[in-house]
C-alpha atoms as a PDB file:
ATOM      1  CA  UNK A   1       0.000   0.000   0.000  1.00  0.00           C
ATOM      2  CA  UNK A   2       1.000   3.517  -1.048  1.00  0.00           C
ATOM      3  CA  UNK A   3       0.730   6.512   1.139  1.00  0.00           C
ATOM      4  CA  UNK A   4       0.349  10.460   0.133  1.00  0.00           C
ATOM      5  CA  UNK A   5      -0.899  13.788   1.297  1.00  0.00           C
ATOM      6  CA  UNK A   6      -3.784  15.493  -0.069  1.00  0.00           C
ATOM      7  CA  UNK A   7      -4.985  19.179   0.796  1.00  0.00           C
ATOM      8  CA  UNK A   8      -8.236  20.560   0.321  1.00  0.00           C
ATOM      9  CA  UNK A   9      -7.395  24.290  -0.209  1.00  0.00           C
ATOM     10  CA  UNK A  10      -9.255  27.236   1.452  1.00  0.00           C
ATOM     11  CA  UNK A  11     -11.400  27.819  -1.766  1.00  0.00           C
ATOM     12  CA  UNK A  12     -12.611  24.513  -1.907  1.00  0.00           C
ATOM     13  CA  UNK A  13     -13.145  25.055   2.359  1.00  0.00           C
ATOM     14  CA  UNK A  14     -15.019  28.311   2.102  1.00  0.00           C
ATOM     15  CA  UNK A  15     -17.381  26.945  -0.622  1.00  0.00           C
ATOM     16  CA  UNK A  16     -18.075  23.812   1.448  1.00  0.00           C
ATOM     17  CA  UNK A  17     -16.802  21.289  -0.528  1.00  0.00           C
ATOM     18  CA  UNK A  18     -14.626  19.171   1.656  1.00  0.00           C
ATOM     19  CA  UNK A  19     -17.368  16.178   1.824  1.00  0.00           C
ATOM     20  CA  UNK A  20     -17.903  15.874  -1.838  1.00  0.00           C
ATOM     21  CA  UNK A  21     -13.401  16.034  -2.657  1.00  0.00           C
ATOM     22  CA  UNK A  22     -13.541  12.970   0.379  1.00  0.00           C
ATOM     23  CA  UNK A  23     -16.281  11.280  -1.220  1.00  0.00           C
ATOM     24  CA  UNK A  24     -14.890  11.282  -4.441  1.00  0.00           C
ATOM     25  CA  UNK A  25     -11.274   9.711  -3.137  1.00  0.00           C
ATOM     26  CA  UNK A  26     -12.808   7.132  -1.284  1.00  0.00           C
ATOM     27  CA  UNK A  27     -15.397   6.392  -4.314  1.00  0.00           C
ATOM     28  CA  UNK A  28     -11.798   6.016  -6.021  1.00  0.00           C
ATOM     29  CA  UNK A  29     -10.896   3.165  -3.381  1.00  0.00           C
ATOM     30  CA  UNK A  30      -8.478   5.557  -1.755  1.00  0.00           C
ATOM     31  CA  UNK A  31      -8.668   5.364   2.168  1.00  0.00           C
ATOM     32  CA  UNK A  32      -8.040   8.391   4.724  1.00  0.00           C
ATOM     33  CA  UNK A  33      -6.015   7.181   7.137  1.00  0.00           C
ATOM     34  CA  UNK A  34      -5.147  10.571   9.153  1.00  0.00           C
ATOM     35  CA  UNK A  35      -7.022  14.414   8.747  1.00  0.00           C
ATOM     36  CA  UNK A  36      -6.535  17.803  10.190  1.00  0.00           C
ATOM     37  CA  UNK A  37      -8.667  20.608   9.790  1.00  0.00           C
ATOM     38  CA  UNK A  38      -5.851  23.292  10.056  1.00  0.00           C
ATOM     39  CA  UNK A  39      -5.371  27.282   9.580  1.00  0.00           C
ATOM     40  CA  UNK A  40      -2.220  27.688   8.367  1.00  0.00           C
ATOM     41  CA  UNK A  41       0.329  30.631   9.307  1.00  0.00           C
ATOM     42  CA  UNK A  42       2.071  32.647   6.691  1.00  0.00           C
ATOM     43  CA  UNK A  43       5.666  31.197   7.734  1.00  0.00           C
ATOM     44  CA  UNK A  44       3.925  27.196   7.724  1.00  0.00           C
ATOM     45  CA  UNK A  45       2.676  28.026   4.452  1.00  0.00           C
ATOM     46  CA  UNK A  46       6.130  29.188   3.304  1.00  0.00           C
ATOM     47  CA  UNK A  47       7.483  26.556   4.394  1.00  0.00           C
ATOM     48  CA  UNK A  48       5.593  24.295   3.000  1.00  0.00           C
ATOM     49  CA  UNK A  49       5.980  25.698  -0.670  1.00  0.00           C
ATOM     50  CA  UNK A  50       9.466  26.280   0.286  1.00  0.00           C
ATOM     51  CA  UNK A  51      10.083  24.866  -3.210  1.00  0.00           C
ATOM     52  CA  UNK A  52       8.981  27.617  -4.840  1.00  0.00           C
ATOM     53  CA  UNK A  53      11.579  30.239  -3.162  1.00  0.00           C
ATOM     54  CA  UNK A  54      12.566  32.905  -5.797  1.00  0.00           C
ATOM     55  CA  UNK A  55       9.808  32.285  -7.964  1.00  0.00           C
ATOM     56  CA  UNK A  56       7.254  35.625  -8.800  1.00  0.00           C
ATOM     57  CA  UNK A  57       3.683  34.027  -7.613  1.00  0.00           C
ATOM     58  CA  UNK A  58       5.273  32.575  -3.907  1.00  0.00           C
ATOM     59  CA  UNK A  59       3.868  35.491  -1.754  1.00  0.00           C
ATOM     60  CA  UNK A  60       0.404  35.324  -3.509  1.00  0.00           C
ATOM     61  CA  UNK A  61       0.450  31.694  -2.906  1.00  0.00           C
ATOM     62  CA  UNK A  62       1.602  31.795   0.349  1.00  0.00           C
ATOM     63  CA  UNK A  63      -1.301  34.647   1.311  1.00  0.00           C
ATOM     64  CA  UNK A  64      -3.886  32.428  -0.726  1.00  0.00           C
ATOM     65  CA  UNK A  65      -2.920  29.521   1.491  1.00  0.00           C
ATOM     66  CA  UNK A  66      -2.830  31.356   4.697  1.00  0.00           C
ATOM     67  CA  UNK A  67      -6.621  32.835   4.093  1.00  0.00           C
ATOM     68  CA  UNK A  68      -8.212  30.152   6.211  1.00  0.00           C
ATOM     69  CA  UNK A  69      -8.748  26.695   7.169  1.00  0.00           C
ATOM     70  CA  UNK A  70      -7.049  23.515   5.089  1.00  0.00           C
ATOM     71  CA  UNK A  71      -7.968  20.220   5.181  1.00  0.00           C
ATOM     72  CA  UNK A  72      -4.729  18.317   5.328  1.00  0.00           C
ATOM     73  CA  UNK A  73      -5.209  14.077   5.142  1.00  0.00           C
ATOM     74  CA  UNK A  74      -2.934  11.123   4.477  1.00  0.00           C
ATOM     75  CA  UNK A  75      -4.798   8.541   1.767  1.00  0.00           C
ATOM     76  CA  UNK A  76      -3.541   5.123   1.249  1.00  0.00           C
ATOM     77  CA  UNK A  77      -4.188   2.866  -1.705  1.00  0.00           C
ATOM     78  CA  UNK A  78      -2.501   0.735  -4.443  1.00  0.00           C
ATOM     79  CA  UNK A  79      -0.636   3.263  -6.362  1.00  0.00           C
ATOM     80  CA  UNK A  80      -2.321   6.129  -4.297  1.00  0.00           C
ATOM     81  CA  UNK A  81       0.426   9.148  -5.903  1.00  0.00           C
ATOM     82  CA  UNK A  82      -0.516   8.791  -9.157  1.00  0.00           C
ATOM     83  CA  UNK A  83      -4.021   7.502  -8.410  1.00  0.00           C
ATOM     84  CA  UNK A  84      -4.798  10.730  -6.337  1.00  0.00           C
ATOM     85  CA  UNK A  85      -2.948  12.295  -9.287  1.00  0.00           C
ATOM     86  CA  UNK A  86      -5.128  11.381 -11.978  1.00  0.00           C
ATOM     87  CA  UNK A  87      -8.312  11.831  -9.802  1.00  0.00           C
ATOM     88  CA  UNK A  88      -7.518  15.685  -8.545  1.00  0.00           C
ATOM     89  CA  UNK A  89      -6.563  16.635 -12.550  1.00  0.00           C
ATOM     90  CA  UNK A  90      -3.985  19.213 -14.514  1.00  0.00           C
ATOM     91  CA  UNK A  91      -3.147  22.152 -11.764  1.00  0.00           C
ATOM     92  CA  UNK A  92      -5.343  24.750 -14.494  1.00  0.00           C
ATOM     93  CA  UNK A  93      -9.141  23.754 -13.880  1.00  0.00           C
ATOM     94  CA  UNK A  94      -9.666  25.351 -17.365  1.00  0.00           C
ATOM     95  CA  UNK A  95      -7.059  22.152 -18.606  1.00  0.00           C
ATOM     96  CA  UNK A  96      -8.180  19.278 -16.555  1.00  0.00           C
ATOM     97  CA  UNK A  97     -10.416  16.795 -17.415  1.00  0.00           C
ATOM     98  CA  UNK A  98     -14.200  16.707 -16.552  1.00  0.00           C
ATOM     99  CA  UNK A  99     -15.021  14.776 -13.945  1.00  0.00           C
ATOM    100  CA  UNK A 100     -11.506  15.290 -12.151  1.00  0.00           C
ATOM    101  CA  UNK A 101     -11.634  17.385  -8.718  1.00  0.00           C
ATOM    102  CA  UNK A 102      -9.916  20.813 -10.344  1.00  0.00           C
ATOM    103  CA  UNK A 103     -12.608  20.104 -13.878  1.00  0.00           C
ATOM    104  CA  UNK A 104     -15.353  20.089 -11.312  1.00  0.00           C
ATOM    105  CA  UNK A 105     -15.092  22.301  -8.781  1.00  0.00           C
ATOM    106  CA  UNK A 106     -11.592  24.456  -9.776  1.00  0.00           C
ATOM    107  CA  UNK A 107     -11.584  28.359 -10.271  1.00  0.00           C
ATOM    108  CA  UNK A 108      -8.244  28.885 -11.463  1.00  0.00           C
ATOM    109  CA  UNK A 109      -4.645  27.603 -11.335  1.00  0.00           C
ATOM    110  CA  UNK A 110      -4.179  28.647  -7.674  1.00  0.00           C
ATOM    111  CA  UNK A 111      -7.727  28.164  -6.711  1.00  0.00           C
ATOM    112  CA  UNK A 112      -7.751  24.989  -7.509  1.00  0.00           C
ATOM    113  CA  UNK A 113      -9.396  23.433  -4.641  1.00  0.00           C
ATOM    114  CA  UNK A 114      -6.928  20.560  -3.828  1.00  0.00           C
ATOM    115  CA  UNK A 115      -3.148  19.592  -3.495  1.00  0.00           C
ATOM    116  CA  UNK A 116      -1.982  15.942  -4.485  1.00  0.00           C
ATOM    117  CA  UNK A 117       1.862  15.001  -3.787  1.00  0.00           C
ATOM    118  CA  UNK A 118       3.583  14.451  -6.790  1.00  0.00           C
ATOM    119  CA  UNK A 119       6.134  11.836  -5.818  1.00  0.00           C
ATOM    120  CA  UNK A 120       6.592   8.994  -3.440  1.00  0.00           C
ATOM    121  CA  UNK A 121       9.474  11.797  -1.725  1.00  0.00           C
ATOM    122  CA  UNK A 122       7.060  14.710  -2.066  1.00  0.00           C
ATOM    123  CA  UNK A 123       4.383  12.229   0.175  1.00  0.00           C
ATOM    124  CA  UNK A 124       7.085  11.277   2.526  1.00  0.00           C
ATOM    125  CA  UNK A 125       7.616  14.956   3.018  1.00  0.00           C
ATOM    126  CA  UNK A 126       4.848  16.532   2.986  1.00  0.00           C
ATOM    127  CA  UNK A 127       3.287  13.878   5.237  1.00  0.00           C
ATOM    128  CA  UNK A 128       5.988  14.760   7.654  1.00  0.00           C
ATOM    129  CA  UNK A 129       5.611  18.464   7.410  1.00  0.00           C
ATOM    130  CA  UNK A 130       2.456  18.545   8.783  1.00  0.00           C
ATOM    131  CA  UNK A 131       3.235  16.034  11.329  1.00  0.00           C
ATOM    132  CA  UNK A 132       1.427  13.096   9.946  1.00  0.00           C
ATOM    133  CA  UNK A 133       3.543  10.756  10.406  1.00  0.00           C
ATOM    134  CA  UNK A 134       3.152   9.709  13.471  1.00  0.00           C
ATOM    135  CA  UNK A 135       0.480   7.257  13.232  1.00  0.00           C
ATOM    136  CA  UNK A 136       2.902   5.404  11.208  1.00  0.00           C
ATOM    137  CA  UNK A 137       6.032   5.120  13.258  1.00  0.00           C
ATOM    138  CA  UNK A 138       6.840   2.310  15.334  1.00  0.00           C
ATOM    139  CA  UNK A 139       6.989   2.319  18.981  1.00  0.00           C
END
């Protein structure tokens, strides 16, 4: 079984759509394993994108991110990267495919309602970050 993180952003939060993005993962046969309802601080949120240092749309990002409440979860599956992947759809709602998370319910390429790891080290990581990886360590 494969692990990653998914976030529901604070568009997809504010317009109450955190039931229907679950529903659709687990209708996928993706299970939530661990979920936070957080509210993320500028600094977290830079952190968190810290991959994007240098680059012009960061502080909009990070501001966007920091607006309110995030749904972070871990979701466990056979091949549950690219499966989430393929589910959420391209990072431009205008791009992805209809019935995908961002077709359905995206407004633009940073409202996009949802974040999906895009690696088995991006998971491990961003699992870790928000310090949900506890439930898996051993004793």
């Amino acid at each position: 079984m494969e692990r990653t993180l998914m976030m529901i952003k604070p568009d997809a939060v504010r317009r109450n759509l955190c039931g229907w993005i679950l529903k659709t993962v687990e209708e996928a046969g993706l299970s939530i394993r661990q979920m936070r309802l957080i509210h993320l601080t500028p600094e977290a949120a830079k952190g968190f994108y810290h991959v994007h240092q240098g680059k012009p749309f960061l502080n909009d990002l990070v501001e966007y991110m920091s607006s309110g409440p995030i749904v972070v979860a871990v979701l466990e599956g056979e091949g549950a990267i690219l499966g989430l992947r393929k589910i959420v759809g391209a990072t431009d709602p205008a791009k992805a495919e209809p019935g995908t998370i961002r077709g359905e319910v995206g407004l633009n390429v940073q409202e996009n309602s949802v974040h999906a790891s895009d690696s088995e080290a991006s998971a491990v990581s961003e699992i870790a970050y928000y310090g949900l990886d506890e439930i898996w360590r051993k004793p």
